[in-house]
Protein backbone atom coordinates (compact mmCIF):
# COMPACT_ATOMS: atom_id res chain seq x y z
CA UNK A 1 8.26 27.40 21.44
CA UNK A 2 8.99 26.91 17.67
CA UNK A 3 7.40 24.67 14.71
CA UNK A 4 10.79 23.46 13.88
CA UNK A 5 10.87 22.24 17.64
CA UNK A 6 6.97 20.51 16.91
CA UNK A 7 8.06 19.20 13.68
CA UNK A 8 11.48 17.52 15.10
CA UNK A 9 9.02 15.43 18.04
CA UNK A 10 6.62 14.28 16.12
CA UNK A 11 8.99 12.89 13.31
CA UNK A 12 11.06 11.34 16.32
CA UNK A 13 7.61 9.52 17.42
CA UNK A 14 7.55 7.84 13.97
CA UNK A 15 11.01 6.88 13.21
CA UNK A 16 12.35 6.44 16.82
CA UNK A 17 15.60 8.36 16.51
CA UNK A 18 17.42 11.49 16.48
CA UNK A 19 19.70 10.29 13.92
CA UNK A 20 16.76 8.58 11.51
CA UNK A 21 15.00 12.20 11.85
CA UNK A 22 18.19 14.34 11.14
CA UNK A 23 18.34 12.14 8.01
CA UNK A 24 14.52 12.67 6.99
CA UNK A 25 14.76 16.56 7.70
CA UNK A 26 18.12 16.84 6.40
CA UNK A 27 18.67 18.75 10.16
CA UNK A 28 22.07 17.95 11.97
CA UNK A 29 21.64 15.73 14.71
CA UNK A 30 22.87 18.19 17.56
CA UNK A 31 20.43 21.04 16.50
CA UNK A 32 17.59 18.57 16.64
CA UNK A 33 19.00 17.50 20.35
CA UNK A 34 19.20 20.97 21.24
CA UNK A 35 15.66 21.66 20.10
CA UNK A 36 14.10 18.99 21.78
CA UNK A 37 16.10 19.62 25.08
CA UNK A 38 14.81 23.42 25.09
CA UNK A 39 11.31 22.11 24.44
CA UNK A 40 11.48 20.32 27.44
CA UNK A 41 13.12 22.58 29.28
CA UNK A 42 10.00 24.75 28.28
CA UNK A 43 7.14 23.26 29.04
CA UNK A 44 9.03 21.33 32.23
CA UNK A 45 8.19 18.20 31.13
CA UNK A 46 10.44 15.14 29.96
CA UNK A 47 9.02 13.75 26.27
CA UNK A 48 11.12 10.87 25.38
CA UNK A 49 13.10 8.34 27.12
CA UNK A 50 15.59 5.92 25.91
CA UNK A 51 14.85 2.63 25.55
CA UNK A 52 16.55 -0.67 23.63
CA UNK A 53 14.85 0.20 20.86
CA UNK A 54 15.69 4.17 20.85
CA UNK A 55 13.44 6.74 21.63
CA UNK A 56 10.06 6.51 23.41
CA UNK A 57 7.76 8.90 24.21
CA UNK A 58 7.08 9.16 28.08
CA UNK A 59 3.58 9.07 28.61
CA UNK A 60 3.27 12.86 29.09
CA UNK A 61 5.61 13.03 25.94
CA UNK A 62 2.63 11.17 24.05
CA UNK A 63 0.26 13.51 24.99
CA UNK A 64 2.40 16.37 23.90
CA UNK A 65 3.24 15.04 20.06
CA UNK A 66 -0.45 14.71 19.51
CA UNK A 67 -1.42 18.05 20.40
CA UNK A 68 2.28 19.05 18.40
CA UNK A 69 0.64 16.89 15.49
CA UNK A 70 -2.22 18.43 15.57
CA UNK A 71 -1.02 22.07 15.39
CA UNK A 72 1.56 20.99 12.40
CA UNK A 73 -1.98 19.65 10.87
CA UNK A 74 -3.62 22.64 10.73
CA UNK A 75 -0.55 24.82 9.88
CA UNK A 76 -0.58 22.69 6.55
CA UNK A 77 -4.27 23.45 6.33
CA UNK A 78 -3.66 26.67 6.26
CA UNK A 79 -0.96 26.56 3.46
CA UNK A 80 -3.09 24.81 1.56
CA UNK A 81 -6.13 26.99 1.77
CA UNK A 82 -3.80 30.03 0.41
CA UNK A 83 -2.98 27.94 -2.31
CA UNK A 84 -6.92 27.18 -3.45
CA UNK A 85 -6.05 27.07 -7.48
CA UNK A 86 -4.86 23.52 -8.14
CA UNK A 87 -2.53 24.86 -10.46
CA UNK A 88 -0.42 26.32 -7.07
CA UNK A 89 -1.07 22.66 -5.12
CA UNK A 90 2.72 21.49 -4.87
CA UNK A 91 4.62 18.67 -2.81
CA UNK A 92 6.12 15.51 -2.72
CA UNK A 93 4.17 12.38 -2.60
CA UNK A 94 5.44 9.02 -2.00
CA UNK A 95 3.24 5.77 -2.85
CA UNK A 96 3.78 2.33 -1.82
CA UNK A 97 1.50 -0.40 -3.72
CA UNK A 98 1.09 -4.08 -4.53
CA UNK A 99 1.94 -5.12 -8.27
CA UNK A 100 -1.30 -5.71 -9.25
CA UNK A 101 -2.55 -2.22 -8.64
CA UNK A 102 0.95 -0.97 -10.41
CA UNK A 103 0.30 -2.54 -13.99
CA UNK A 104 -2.95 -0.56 -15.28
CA UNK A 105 -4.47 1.97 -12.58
CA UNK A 106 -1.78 3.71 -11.03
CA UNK A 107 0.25 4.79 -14.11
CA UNK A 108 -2.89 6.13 -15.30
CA UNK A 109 -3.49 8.17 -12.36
CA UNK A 110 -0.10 9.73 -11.92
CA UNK A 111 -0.58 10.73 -15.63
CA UNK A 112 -3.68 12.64 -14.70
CA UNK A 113 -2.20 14.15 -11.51
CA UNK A 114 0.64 14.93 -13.47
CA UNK A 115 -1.38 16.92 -16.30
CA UNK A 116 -3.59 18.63 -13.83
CA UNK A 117 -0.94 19.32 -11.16
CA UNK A 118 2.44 20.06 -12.90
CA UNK A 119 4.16 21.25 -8.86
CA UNK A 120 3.16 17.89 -7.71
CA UNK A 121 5.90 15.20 -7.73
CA UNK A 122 5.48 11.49 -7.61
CA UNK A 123 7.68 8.33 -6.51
CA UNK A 124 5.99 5.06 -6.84
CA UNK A 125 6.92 2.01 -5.23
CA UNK A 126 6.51 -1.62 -6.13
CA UNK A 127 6.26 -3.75 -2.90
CA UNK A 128 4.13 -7.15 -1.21
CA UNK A 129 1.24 -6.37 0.43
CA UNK A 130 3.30 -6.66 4.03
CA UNK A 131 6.05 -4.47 2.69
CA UNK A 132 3.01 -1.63 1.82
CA UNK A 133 2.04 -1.60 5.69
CA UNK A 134 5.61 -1.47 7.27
CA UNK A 135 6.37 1.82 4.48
CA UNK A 136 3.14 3.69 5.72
CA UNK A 137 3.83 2.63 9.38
CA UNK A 138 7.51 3.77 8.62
CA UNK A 139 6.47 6.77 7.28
CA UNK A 140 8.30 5.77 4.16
CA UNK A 141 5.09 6.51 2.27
CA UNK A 142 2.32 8.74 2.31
CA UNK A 143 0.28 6.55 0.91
CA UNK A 144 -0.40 2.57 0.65
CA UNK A 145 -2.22 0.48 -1.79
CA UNK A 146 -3.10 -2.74 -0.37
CA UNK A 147 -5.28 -5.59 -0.84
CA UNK A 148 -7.25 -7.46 2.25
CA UNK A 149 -9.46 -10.48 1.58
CA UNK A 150 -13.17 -8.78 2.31
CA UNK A 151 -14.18 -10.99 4.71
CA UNK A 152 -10.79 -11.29 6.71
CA UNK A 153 -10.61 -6.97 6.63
CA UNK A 154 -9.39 -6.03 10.24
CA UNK A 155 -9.35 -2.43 10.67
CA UNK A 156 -5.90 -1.22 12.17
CA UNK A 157 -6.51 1.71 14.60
CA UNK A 158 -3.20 3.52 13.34
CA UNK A 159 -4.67 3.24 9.25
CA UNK A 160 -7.54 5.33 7.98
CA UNK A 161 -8.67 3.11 5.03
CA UNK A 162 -10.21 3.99 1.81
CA UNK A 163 -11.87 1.31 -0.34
CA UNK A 164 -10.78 1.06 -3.84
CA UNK A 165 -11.78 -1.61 -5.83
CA UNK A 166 -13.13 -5.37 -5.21
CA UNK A 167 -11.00 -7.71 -7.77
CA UNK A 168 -12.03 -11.53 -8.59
CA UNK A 169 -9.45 -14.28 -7.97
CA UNK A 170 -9.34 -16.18 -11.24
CA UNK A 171 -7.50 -19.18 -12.89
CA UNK A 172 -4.66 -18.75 -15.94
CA UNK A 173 -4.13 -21.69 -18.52
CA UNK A 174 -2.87 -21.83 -21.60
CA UNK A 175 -5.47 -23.25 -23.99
CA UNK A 176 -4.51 -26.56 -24.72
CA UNK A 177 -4.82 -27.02 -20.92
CA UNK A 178 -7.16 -30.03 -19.66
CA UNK A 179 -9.05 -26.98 -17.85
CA UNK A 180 -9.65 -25.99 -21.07
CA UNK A 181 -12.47 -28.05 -21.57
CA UNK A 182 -14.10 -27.83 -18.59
CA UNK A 183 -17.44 -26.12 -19.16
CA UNK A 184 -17.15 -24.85 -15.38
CA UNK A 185 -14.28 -25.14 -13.06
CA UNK A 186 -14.37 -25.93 -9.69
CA UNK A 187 -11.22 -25.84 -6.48
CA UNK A 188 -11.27 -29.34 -7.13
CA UNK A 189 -10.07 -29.03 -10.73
CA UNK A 190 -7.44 -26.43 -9.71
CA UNK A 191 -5.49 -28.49 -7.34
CA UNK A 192 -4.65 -31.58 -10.08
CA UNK A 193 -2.59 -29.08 -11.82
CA UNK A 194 1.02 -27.53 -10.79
CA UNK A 195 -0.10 -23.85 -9.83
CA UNK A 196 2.72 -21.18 -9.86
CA UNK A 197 2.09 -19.07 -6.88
CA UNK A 198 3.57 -15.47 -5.52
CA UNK A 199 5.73 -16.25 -2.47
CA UNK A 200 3.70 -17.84 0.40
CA UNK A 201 3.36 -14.30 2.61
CA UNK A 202 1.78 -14.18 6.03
CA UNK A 203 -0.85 -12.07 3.93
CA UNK A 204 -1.18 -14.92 1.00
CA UNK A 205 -1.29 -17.65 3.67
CA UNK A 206 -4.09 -15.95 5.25
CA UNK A 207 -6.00 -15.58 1.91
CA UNK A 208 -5.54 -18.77 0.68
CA UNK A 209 -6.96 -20.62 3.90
CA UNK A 210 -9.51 -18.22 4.03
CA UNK A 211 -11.03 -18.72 0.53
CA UNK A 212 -9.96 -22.12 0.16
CA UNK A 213 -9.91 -23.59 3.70
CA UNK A 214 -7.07 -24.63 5.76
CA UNK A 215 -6.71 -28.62 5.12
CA UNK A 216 -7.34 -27.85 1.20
CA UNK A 217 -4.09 -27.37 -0.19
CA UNK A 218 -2.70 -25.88 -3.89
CA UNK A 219 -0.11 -28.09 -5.96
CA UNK A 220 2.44 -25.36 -5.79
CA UNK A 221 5.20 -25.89 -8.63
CA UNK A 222 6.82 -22.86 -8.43
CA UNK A 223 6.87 -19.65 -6.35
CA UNK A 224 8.15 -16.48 -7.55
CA UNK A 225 7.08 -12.69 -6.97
CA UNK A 226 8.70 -11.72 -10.68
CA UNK A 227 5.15 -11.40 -13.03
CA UNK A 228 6.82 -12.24 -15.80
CA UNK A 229 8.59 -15.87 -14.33
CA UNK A 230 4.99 -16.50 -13.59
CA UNK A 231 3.78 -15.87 -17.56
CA UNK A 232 6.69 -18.47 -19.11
CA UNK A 233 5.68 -21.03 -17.21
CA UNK A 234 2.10 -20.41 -17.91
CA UNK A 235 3.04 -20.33 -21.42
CA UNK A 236 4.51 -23.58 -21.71
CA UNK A 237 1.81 -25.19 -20.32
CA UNK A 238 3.91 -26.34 -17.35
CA UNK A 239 1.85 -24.38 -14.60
CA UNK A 240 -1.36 -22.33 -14.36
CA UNK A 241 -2.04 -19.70 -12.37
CA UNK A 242 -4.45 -17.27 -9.51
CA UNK A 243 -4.44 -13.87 -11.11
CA UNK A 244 -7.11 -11.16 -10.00
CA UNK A 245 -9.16 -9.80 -12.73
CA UNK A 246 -7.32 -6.45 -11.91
CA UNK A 247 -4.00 -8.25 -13.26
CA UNK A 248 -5.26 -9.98 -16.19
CA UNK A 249 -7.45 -7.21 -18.07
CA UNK A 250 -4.46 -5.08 -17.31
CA UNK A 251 -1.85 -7.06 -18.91
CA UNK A 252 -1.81 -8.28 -23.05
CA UNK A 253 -0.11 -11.53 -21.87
CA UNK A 254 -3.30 -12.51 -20.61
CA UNK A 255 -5.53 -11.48 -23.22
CA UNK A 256 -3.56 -13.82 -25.67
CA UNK A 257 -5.61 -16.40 -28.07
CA UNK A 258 -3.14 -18.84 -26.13
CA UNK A 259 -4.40 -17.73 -22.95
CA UNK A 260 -7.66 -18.81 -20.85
CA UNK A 261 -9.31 -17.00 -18.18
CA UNK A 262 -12.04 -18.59 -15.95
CA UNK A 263 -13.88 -17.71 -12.78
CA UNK A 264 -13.30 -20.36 -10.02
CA UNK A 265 -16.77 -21.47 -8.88
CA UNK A 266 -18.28 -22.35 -5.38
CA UNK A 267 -15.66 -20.42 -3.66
CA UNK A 268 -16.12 -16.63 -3.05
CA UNK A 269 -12.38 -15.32 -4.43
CA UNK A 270 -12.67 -11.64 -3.85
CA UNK A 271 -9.53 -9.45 -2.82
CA UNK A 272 -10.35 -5.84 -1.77
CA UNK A 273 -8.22 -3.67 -2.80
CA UNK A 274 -7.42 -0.21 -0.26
CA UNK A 275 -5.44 3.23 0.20
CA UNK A 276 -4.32 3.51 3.38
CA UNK A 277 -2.38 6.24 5.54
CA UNK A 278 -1.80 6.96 8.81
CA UNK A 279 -4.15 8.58 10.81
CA UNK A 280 -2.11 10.87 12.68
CA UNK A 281 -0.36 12.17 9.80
CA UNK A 282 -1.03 15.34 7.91
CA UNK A 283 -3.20 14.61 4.75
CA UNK A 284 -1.66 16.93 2.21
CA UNK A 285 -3.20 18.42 -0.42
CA UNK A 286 -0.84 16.40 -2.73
CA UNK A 287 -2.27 13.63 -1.49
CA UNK A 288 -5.67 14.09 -1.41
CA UNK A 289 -5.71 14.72 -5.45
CA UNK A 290 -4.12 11.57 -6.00
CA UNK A 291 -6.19 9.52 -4.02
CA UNK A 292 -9.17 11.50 -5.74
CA UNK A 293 -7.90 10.64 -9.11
CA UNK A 294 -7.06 6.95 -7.78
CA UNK A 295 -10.77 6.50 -7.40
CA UNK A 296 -11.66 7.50 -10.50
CA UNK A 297 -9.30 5.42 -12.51
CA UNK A 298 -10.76 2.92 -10.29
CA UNK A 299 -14.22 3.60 -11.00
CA UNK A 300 -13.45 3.69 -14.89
CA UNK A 301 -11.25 0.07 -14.35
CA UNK A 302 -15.33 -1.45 -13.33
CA UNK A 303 -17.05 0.13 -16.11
């Protein structure tokens, strides 16, 4: 038995192919076959079947690539414990992460990483919040950063979840806006105007009915994912917008004298944001610095 042989089942259980894992590994396709087939062979037991799909573990083959995982785990461990100074701490580390978390604290963060852990390389990617799941499911990325309205939070039993942040849903206007003077505004006032809106996601759906209640509905002019689509319309007066405080003290178009900011009152707006990974993957060293450092710029975006 070999960790190559490990290595090639458990990365099968996640992608559900030979070929998908030859690609990942950058291992031919036939070696892996061969590997898995002497595994088998082995231990006398069959591990995956074929299926419409691709590859599924039988049920004995489940049992197998968590005790495989588990061994690969602590292998890591052990590299990582020989390499103690944090100067020596080394890998690649892939992030997926809403936009809003992308404008202020995560730049920040990978410039601290960066400083205090030169061998450690980064990839950020910008995605929606249901794009973030499917890359850490995928195994696309170590690391998620996701936002789940707090009082809608299901926990998922693959994710281990880290709270980050709580960020306040609030309205955008420009300043010659009839929100403008409003002393207090309320959902009520927010609907009379033309709101443009990120695209209506299963995840934004969910929020919005949530916070605001399913029969109360937004005047939706315009829907577009592209931040700065969003700020030209605001500017011309011909929309407002829901931006969390996250986005808005992170960004100088909305700290303009042209710009307003308000809370939305008698609603409780609150996205959480997380970090999320799977639970059955290894938690490098890599990783757990950045998500250290995440905190902290965190911590320092509340003060």
């Amino acid at each position: 038995m070999r960790i190559d042989q490990l290595l090639y089942i458990t990365e099968i259980a996640k992608t559900g192919s030979i070929a998908n894992t030859s690609e990942r590994l950058y291992v031919s396709s036939p070696t892996i076959s061969q590997a898995i087939r002497s595994l088998e062979e082995e231990l006398g037991a069959k591990i995956f079947e074929r299926s419409r799909t691709g590859l599924e573990p039988t049920d004995t083959g489940k049992k197998i690539i968590i005790i495989a995982q588990e061994i690969i785990n602590r292998i890591e461990d052990l590299k990582n414990e020989a390499k103690s100074d944090s100067a020596e701490i080394e890998g690649h580390l892939t992030i997926s992460a809403v936009s809003s978390f992308c404008k202020g604290i995560i730049p920040k963060t990978c410039a601290e990483v960066k400083a205090k852990f030169p061998k450690i390389t980064l990839e950020v990617n910008e995605n929606k919040a249901n794009q973030v799941r499917k890359d850490v499911l995928n195994g696309n990325a170590d690391l998620g950063i996701n936002f789940y309205p707090s009082s809608t939070l299901e926990e998922n039993q693959l994710f281990s979840t880290t709270h980050l942040i709580d960020s306040q849903v609030m309205v955008c206007f420009r300043k010659d806006s009839e929100l403008a003077s409003l002393k207090n505004i309320y959902f009520d006032d927010v609907t009379k105007h033309p709101i443009v809106l990120s695209y209506k996601t299963n995840d934004t759906i969910k929020y919005y009915s949530k916070v605001f209640g399913k029969n109360r509905k937004l005047n939706t002019f315009i829907q577009s994912q592209n931040s700065d689509t969003k700020k030209y319309f605001i500017s011309q007066g011909t929309a407002i917008s829901l931006e969390t405080d996250l986005t808005f003290k992170s960004d100088p178009f909305y700290q303009s004298e042209d710009i307003v900011v308000k809370p939305i009152l008698g609603i409780e707006s609150t996205l959480s944001y997380y970090c999320i990974r799977l639970k059955n993957q290894h938690y490098s060293a890599a990783g757990q610095e950045f998500l250290k450092e995440l905190r902290v710029q965190a911590n320092k975006f509340k003060e």
